[in-house]
N, C-alpha and C. Protein backbone atom coordinates (compact mmCIF):
# COMPACT_ATOMS: atom_id res chain seq x y z
N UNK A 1 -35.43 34.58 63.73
CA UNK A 1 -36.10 34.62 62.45
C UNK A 1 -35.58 35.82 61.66
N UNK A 2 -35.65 35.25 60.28
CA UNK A 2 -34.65 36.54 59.54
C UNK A 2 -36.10 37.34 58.52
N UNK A 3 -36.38 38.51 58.25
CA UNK A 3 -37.32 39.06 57.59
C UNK A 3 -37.03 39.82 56.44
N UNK A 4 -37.87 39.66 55.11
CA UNK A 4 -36.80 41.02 54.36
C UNK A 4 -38.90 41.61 53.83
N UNK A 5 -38.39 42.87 54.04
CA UNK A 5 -39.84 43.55 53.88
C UNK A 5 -39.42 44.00 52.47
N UNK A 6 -40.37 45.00 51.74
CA UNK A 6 -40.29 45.27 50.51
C UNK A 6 -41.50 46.52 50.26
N UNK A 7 -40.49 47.37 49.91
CA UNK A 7 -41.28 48.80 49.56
C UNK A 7 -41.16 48.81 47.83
N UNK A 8 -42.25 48.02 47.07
CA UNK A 8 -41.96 48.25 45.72
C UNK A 8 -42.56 49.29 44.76
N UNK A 9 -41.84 49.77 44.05
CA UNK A 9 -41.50 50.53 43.35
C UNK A 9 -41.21 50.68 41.92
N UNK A 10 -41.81 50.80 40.67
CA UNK A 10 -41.03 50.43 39.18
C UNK A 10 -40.06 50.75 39.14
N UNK A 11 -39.50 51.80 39.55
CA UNK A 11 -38.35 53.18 39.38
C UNK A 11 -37.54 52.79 40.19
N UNK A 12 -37.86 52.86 41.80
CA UNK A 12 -37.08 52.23 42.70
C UNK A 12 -37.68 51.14 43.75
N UNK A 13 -37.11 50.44 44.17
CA UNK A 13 -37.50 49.91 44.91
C UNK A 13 -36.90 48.83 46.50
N UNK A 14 -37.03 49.69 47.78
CA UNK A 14 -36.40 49.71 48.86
C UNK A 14 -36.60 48.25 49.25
N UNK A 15 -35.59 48.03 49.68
CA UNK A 15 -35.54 46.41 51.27
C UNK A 15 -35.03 47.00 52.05
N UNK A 16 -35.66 45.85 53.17
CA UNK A 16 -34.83 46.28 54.84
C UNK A 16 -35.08 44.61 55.22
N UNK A 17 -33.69 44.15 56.06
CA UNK A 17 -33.62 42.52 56.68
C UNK A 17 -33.62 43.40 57.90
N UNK A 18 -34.58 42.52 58.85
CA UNK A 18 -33.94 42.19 59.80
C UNK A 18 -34.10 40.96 60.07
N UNK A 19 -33.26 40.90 61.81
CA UNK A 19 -33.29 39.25 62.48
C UNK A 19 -33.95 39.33 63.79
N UNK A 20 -34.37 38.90 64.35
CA UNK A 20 -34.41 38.44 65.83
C UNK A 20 -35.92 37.62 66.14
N UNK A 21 -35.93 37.90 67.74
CA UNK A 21 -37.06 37.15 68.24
C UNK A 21 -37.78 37.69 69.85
N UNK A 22 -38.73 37.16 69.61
CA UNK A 22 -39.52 37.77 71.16
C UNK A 22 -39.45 39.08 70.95
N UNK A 23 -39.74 40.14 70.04
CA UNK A 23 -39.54 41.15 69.83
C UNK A 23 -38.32 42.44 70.26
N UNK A 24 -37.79 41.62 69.89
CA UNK A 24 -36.46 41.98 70.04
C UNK A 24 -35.35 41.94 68.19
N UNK A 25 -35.49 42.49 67.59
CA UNK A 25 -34.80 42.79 66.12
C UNK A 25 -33.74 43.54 66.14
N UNK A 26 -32.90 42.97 65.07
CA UNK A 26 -31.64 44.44 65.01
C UNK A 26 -31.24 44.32 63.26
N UNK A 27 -31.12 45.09 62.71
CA UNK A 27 -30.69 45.02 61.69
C UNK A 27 -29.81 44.52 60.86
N UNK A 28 -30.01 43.86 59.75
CA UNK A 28 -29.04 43.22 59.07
C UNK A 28 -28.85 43.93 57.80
N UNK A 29 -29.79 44.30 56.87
CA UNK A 29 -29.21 44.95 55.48
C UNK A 29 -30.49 45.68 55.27
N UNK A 30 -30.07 46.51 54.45
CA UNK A 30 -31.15 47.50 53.87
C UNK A 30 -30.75 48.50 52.68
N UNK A 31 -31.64 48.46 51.59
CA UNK A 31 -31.30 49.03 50.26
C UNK A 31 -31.94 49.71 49.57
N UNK A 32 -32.12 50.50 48.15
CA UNK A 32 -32.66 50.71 47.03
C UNK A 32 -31.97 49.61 45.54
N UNK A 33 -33.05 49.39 45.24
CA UNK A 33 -32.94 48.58 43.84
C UNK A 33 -33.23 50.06 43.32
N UNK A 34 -32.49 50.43 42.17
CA UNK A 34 -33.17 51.26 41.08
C UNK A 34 -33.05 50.90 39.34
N UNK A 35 -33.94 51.01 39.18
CA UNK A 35 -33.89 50.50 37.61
C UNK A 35 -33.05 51.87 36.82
N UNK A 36 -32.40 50.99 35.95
CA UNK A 36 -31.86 51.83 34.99
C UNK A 36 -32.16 52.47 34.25
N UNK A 37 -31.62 54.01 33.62
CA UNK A 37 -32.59 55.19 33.33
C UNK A 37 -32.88 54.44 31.41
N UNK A 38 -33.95 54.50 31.78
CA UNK A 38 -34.93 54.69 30.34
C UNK A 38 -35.56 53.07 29.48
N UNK A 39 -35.20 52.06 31.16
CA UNK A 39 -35.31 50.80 30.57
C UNK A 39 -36.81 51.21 30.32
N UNK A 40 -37.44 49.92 29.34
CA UNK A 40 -38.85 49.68 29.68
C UNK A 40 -39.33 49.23 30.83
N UNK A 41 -40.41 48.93 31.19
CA UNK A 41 -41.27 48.91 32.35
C UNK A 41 -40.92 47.21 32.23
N UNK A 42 -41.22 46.29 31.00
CA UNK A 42 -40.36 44.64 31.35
C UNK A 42 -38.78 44.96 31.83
N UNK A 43 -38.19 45.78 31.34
CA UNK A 43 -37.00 45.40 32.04
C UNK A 43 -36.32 46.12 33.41
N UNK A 44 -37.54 47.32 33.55
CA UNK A 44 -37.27 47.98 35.05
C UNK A 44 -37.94 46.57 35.85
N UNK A 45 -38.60 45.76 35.85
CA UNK A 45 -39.25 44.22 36.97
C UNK A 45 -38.21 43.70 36.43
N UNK A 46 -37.92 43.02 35.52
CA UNK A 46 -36.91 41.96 35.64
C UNK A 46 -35.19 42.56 36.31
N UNK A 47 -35.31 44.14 36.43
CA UNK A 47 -34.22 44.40 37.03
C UNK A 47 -34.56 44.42 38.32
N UNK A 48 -35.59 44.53 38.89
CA UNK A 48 -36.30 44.34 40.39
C UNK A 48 -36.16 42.83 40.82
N UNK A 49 -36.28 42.20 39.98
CA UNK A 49 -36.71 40.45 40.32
C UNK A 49 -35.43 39.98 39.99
N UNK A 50 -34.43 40.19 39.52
CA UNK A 50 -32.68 39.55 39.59
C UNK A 50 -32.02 40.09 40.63
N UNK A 51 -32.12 41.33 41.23
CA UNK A 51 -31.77 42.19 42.30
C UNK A 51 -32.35 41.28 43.82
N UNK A 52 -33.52 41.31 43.60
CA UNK A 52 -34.49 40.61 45.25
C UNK A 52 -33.79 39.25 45.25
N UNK A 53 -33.89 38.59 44.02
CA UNK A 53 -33.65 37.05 43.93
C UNK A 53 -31.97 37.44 44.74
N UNK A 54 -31.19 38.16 43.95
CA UNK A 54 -29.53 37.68 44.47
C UNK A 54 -29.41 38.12 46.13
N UNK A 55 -30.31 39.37 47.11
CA UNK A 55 -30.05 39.45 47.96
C UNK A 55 -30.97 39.19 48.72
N UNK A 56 -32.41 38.33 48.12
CA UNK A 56 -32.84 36.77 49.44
C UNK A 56 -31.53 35.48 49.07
N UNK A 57 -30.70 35.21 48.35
CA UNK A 57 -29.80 34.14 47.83
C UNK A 57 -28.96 34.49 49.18
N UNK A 58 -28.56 35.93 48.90
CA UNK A 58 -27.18 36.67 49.87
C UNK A 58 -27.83 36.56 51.33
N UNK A 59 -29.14 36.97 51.95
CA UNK A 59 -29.53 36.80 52.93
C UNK A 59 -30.30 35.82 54.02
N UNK A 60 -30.84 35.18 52.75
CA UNK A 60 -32.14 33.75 53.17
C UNK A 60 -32.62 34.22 54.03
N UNK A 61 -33.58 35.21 54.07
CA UNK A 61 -34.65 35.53 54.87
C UNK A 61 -35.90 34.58 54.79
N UNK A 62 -36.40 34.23 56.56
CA UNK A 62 -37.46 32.96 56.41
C UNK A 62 -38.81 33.65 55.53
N UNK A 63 -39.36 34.94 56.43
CA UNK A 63 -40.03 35.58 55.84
C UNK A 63 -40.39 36.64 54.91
N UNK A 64 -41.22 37.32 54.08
CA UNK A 64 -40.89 38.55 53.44
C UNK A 64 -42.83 39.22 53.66
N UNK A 65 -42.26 40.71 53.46
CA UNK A 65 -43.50 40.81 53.84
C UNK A 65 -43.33 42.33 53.03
């Protein structure tokens, strides 16, 4: 099972994938989204929400949490 968690953030905002099973995980990707300096607050989320969208696209994680 693949997971992508989510530490959100307006300003910035962290992911971490992992994969595995039976408790057993190992890492696959992990990041900061940061919005660009002085957007508005609509376009610091829509720079959050084109960012998550392209790397669940890049990763297809089953779950998110």
């Amino acid at each position: 099972m693949r997971i992508i968690g989510v530490d959100p953030g307006s300003a910035a905002t962290g992911f971490g994938i992992v994969e595995g099973a039976a408790g057993v995980f190992s890492h696959v990707a992990a990041g900061t989204i940061r919005a660009p300096k002085g957007a508005s607050q609509p376009g610091r989320l829509r720079n959050i929400y084109e960012n998550l969208l392209a790397i669940i696209g890049q990763h297809a994680p089953e779950v998110m949490s």
